[in-house]
C-alpha atoms as a PDB file:
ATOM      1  CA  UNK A   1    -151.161 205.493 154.139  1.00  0.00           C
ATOM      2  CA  UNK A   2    -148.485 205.638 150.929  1.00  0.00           C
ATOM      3  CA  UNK A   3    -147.584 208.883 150.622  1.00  0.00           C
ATOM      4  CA  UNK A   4    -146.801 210.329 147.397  1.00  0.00           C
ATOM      5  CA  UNK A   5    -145.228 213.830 145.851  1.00  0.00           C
ATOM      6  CA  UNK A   6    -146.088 214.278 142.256  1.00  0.00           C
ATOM      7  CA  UNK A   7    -144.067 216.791 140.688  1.00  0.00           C
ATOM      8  CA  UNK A   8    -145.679 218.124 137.432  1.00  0.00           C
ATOM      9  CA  UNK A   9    -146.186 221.552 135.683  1.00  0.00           C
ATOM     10  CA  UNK A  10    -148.803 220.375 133.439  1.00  0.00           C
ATOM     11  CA  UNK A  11    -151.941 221.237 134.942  1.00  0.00           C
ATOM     12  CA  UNK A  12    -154.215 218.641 133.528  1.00  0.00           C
ATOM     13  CA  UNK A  13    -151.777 215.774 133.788  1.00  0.00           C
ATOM     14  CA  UNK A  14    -151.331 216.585 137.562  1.00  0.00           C
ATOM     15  CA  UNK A  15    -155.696 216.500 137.867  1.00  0.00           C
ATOM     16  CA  UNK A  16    -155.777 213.152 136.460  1.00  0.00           C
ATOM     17  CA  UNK A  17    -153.172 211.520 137.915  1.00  0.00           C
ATOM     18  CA  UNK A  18    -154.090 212.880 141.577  1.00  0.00           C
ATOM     19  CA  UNK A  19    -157.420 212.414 141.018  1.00  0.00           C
ATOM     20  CA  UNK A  20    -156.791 208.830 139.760  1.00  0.00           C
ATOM     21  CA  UNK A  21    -153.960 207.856 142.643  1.00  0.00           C
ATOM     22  CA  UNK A  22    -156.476 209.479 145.542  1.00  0.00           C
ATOM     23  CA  UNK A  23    -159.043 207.167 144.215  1.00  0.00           C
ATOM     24  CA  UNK A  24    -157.116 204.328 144.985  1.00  0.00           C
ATOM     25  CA  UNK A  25    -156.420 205.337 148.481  1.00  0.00           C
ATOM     26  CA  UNK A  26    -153.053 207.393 148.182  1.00  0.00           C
ATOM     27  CA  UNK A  27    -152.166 210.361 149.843  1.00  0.00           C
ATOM     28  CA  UNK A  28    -150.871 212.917 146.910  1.00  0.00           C
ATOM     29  CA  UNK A  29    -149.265 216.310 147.031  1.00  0.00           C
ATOM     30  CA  UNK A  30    -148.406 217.929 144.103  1.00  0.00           C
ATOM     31  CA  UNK A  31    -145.897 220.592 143.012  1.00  0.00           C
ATOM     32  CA  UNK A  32    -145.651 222.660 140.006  1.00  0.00           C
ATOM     33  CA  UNK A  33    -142.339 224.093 139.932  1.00  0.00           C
ATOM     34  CA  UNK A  34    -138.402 222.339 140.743  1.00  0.00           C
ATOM     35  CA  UNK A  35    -137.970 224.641 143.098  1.00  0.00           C
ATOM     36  CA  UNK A  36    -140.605 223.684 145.289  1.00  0.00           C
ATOM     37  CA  UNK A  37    -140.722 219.871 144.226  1.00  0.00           C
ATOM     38  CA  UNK A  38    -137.367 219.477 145.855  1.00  0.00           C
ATOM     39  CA  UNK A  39    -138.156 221.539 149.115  1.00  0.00           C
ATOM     40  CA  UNK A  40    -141.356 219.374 149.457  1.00  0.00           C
ATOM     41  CA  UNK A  41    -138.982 216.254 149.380  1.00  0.00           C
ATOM     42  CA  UNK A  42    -136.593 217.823 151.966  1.00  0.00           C
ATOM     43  CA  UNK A  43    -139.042 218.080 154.283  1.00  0.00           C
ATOM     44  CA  UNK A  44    -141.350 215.514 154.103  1.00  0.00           C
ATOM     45  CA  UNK A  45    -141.728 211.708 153.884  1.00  0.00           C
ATOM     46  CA  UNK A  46    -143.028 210.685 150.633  1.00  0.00           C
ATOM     47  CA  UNK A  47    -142.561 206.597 150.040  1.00  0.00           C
ATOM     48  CA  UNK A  48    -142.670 207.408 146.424  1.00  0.00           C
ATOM     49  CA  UNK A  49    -141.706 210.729 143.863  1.00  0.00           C
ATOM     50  CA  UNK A  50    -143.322 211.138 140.657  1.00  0.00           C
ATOM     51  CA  UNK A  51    -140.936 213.432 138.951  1.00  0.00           C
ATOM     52  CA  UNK A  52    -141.536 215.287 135.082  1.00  0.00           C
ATOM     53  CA  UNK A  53    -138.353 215.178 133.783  1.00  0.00           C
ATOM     54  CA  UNK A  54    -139.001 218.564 131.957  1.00  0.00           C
ATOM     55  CA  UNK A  55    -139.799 221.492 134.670  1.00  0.00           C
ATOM     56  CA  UNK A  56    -139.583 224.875 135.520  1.00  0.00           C
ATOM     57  CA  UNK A  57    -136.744 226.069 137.506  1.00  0.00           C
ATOM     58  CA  UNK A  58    -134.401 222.638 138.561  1.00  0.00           C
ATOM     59  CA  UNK A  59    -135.511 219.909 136.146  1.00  0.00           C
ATOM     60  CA  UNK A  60    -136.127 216.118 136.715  1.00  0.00           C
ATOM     61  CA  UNK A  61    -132.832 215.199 136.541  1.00  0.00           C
ATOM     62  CA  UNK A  62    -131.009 217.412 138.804  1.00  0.00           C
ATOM     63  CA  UNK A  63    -133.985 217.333 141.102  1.00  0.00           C
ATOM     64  CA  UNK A  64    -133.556 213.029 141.373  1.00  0.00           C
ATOM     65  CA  UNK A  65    -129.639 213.699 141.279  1.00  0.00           C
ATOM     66  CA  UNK A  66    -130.151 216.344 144.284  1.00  0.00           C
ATOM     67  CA  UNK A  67    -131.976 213.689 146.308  1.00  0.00           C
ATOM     68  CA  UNK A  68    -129.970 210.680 145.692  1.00  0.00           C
ATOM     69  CA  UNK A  69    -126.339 212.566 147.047  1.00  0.00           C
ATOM     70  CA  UNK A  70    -128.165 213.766 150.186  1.00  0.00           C
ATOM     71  CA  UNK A  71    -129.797 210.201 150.763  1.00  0.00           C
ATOM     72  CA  UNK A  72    -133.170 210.918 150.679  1.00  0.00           C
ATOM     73  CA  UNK A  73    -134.970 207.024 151.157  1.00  0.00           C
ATOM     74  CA  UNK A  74    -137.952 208.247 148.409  1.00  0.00           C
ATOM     75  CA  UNK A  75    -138.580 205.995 145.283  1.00  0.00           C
ATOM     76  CA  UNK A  76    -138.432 208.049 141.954  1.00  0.00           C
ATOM     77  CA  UNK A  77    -140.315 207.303 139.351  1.00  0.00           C
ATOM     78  CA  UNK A  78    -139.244 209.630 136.115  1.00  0.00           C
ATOM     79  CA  UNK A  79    -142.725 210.969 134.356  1.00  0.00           C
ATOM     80  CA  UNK A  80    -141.768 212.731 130.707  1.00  0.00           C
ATOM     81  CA  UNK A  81    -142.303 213.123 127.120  1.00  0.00           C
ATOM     82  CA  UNK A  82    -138.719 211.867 125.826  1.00  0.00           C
ATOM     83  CA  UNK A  83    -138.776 208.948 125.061  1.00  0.00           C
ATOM     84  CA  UNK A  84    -134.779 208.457 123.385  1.00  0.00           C
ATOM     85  CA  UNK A  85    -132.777 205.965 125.016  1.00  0.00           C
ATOM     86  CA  UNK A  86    -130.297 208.583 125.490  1.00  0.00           C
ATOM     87  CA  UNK A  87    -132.793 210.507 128.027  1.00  0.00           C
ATOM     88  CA  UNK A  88    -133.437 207.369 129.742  1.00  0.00           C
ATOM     89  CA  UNK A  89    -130.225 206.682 130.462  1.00  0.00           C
ATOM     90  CA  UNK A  90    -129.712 209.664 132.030  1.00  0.00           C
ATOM     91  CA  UNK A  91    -132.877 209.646 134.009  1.00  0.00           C
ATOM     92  CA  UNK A  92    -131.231 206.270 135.138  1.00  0.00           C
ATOM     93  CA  UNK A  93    -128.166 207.145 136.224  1.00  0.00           C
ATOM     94  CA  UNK A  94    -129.441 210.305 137.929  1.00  0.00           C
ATOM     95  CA  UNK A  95    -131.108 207.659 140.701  1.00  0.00           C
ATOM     96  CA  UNK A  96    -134.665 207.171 138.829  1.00  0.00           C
ATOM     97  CA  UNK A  97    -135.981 203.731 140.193  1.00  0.00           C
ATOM     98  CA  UNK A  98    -138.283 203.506 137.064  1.00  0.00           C
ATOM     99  CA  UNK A  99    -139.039 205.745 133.748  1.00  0.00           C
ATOM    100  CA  UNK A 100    -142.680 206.154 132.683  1.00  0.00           C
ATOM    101  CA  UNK A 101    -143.171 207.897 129.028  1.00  0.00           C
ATOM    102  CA  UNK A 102    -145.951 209.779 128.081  1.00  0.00           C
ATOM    103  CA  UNK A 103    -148.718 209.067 127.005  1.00  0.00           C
ATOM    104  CA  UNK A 104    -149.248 206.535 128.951  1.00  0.00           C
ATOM    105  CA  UNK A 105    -152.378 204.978 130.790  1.00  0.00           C
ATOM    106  CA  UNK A 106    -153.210 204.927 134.071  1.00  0.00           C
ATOM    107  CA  UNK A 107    -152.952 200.988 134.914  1.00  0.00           C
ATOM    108  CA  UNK A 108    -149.736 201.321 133.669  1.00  0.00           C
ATOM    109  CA  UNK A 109    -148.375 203.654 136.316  1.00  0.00           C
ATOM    110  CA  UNK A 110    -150.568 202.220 138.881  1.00  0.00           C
ATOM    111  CA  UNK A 111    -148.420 199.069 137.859  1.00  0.00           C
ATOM    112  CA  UNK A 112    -145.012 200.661 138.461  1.00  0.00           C
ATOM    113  CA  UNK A 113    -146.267 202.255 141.717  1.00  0.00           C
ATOM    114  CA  UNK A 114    -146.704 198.889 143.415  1.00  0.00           C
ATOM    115  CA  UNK A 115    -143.758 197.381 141.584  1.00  0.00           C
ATOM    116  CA  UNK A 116    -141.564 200.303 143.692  1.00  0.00           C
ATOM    117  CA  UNK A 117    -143.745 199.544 147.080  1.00  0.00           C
ATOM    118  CA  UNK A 118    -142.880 196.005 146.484  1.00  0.00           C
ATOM    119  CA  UNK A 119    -139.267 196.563 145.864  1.00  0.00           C
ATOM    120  CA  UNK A 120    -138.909 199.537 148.750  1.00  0.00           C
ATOM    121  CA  UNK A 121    -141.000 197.310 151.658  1.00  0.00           C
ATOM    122  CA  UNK A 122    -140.825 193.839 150.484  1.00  0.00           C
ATOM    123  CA  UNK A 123    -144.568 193.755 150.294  1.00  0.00           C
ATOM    124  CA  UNK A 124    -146.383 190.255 149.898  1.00  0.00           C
ATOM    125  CA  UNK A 125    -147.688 189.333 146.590  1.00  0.00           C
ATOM    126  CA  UNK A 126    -150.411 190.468 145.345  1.00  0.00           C
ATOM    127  CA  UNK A 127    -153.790 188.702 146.526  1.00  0.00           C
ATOM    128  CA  UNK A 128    -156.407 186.953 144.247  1.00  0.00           C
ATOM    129  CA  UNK A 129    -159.792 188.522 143.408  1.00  0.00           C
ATOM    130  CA  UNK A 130    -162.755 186.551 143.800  1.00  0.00           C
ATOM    131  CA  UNK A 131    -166.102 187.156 142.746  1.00  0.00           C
ATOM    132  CA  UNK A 132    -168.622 184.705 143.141  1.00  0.00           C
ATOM    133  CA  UNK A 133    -166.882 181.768 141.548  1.00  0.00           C
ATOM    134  CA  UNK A 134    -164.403 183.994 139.356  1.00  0.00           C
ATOM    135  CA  UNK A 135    -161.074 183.817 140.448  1.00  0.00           C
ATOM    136  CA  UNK A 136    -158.546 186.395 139.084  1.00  0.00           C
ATOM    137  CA  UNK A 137    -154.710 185.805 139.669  1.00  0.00           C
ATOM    138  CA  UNK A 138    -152.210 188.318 139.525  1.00  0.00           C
ATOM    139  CA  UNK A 139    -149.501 186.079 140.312  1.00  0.00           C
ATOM    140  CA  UNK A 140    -149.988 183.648 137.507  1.00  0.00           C
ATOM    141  CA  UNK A 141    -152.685 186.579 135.221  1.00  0.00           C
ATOM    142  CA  UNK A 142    -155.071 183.823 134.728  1.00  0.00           C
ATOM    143  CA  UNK A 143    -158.486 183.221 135.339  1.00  0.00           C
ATOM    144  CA  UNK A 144    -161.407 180.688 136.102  1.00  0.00           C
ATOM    145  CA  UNK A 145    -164.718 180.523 136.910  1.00  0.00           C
ATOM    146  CA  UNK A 146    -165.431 177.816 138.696  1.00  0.00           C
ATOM    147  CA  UNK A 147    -163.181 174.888 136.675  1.00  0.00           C
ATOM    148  CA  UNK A 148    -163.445 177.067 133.985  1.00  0.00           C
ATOM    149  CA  UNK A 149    -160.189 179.040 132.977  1.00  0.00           C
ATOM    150  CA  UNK A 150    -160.385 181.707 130.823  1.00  0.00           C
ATOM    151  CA  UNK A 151    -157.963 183.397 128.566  1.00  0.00           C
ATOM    152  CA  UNK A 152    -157.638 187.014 128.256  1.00  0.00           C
ATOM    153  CA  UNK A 153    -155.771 189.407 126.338  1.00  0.00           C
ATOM    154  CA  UNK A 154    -154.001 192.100 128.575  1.00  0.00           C
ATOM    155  CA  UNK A 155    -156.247 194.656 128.115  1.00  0.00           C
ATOM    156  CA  UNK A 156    -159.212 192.152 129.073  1.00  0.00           C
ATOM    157  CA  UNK A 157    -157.530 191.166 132.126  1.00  0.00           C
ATOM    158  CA  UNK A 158    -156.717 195.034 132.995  1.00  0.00           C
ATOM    159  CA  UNK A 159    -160.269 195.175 132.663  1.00  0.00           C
ATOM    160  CA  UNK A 160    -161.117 192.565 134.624  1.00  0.00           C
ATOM    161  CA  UNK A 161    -159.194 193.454 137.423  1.00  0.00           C
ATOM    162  CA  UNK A 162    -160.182 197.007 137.746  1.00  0.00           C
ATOM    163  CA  UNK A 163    -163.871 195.755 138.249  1.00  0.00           C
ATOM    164  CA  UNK A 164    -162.875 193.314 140.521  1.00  0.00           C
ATOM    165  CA  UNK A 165    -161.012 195.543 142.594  1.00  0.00           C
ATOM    166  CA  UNK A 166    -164.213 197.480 142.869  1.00  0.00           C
ATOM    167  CA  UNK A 167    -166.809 194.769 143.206  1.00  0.00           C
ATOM    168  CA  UNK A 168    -170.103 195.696 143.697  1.00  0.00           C
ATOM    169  CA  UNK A 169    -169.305 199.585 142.891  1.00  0.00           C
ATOM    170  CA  UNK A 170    -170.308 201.356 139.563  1.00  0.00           C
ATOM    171  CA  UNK A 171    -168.159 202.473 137.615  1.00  0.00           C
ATOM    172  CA  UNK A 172    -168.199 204.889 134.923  1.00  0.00           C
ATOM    173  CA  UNK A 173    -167.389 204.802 131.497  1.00  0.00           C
ATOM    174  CA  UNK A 174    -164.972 207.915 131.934  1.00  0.00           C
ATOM    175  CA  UNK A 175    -163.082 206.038 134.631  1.00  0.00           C
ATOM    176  CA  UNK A 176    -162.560 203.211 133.075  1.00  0.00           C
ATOM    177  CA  UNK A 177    -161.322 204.541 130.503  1.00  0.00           C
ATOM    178  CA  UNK A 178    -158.880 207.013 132.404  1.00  0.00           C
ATOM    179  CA  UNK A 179    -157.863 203.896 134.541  1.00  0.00           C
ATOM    180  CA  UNK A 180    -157.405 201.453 132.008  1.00  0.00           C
ATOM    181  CA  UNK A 181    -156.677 203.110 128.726  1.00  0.00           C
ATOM    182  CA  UNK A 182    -155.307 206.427 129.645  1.00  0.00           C
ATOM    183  CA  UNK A 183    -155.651 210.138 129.595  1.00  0.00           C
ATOM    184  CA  UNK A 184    -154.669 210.428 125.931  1.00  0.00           C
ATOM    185  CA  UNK A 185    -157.360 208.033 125.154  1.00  0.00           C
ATOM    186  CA  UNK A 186    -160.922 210.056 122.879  1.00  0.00           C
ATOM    187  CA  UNK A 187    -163.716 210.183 125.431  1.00  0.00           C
ATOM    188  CA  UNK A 188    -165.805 209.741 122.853  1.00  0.00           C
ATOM    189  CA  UNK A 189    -164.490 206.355 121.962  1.00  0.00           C
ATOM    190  CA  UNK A 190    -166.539 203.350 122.274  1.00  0.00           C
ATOM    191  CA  UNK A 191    -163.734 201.239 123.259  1.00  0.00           C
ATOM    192  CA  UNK A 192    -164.902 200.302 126.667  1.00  0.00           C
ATOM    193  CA  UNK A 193    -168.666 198.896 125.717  1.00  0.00           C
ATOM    194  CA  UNK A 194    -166.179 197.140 122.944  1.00  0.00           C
ATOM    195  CA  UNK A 195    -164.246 195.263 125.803  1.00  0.00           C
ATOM    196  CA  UNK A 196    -166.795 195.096 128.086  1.00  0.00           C
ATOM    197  CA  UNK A 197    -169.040 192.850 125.752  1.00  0.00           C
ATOM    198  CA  UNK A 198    -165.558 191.054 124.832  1.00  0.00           C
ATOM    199  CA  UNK A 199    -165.537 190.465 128.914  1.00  0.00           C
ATOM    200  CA  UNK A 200    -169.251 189.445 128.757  1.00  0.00           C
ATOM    201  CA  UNK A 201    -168.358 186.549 126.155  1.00  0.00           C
ATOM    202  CA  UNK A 202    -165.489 185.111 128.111  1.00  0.00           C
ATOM    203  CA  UNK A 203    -166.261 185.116 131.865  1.00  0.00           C
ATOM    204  CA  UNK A 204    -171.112 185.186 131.393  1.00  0.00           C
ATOM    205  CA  UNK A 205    -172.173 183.083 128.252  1.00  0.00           C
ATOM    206  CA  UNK A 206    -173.467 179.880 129.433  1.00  0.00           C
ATOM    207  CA  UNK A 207    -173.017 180.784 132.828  1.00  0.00           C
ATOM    208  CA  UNK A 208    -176.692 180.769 134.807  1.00  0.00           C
ATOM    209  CA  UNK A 209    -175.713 184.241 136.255  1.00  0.00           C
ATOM    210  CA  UNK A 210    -174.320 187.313 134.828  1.00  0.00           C
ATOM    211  CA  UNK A 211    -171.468 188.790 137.314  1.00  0.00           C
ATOM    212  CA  UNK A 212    -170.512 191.684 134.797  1.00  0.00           C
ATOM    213  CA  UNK A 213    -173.727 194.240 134.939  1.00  0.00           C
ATOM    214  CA  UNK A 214    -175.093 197.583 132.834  1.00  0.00           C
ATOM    215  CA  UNK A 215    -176.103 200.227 135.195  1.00  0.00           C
ATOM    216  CA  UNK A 216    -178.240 202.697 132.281  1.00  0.00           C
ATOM    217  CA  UNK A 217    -176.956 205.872 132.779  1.00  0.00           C
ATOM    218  CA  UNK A 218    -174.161 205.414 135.077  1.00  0.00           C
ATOM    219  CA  UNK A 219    -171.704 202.414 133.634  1.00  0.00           C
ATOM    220  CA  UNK A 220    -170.515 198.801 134.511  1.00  0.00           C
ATOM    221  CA  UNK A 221    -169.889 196.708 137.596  1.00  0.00           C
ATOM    222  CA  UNK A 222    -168.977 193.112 138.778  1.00  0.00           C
ATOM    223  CA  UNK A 223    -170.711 191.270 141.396  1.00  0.00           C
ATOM    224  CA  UNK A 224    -171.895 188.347 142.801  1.00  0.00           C
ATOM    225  CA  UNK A 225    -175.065 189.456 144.406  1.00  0.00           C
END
């Protein structure tokens, strides 16, 4: 189980993305405060720090600066508003492994998480998603159904791969959204019926079966059956 200390004094921010990294199987703590961020890291094994630059008490940078002199083995990933070169820089040379600027959506930290698990363990690549006879590759971000390829935009294969991951779940409108798009994104926006139907065009029309399916009332899912 990947550990994981999220360090955040924005409330809602710290919901989502807990809420959001539990759901795909991490274990997250969370602290509010510098103080208690860096404590946390003394004492425990996290693989990987998510650290607001901006926080009460000890900031972001001298908290990553802290744990770099006394050798802690943690991956940082620096979470924050600024978004100058100048403050990235420093967030860099303070020991940040990457720098993640808000807004932002979730896929995209999901993204960097695995790109520091990668980089810390040496983890295999990635392995394709099959459903049915749709084959999703995150190696070479193509797919094909069947001898079919297909060619999606980024946010179609995003998409894609977030219902694959969860074949034969439903999923809601709200979480894709969240997962995909990000918690800055309206709730109220349409967007993901939009992309779905895009989806629907690429990978179900003149197929005999439909893998991408409505559930009324609860949202969307992929699956063979």
């Amino acid at each position: 189980m990947v550990k994981i200390l999220l360090v955040e004094d924005d409330p809602r921010i710290a919901r989502f993305v807990r809420r959001g990294l539990e759901a795909e199987g991490y274990t997250v703590e969370v602290a509010d405060h510098g103080e208690e961020g860096l404590e946390l890291c003394r004492s425990n094994d996290y693989a990987i720090v998510i650290l607001d630059r901006m926080l009460p008490g000890l900031d972001g940078i001298e908290i990553c600066a802290t744990l770099r002199r006394e050798r802690r083995p943690c991956m940082v990933l620096m979470l924050t508003a600024k978004d100058a070169l100048q403050d990235k820089v420093e967030g860099l040379d303070a020991g940040a492994d990457e720098y993640l600027t808000k807004p932002f959506a979730f896929d995209e930290l999901l993204a960097r998480l695995r790109a520091l698990l990668r980089r810390s363990h040496h983890d295999a690549p990635e392995p394709r998603l099959q459903v049915g006879l749709l084959v999703l590759d995150p190696a070479t971000r193509k797919a094909r159904r069947g001898e079919r390829e297909i060619v999606l935009t980024l946010r179609e294969y995003t998409l894609l791969g977030y219902l694959m991951e969860n074949a034969g779940r439903v999923l809601s409108r709200t979480r894709i959204l969240n997962h995909v798009w990000g918690y800055s994104f309206d709730p109220g926006s349409k967007v993901v019926d939009v992309y779905i139907r895009y989806l629907r065009q690429k990978v179900d029309d003149g197929e005999d079966r439909a893998l991408i399916k409505t559930v009324r009332g609860f949202g969307y899912m992929i699956s063979a059956e």
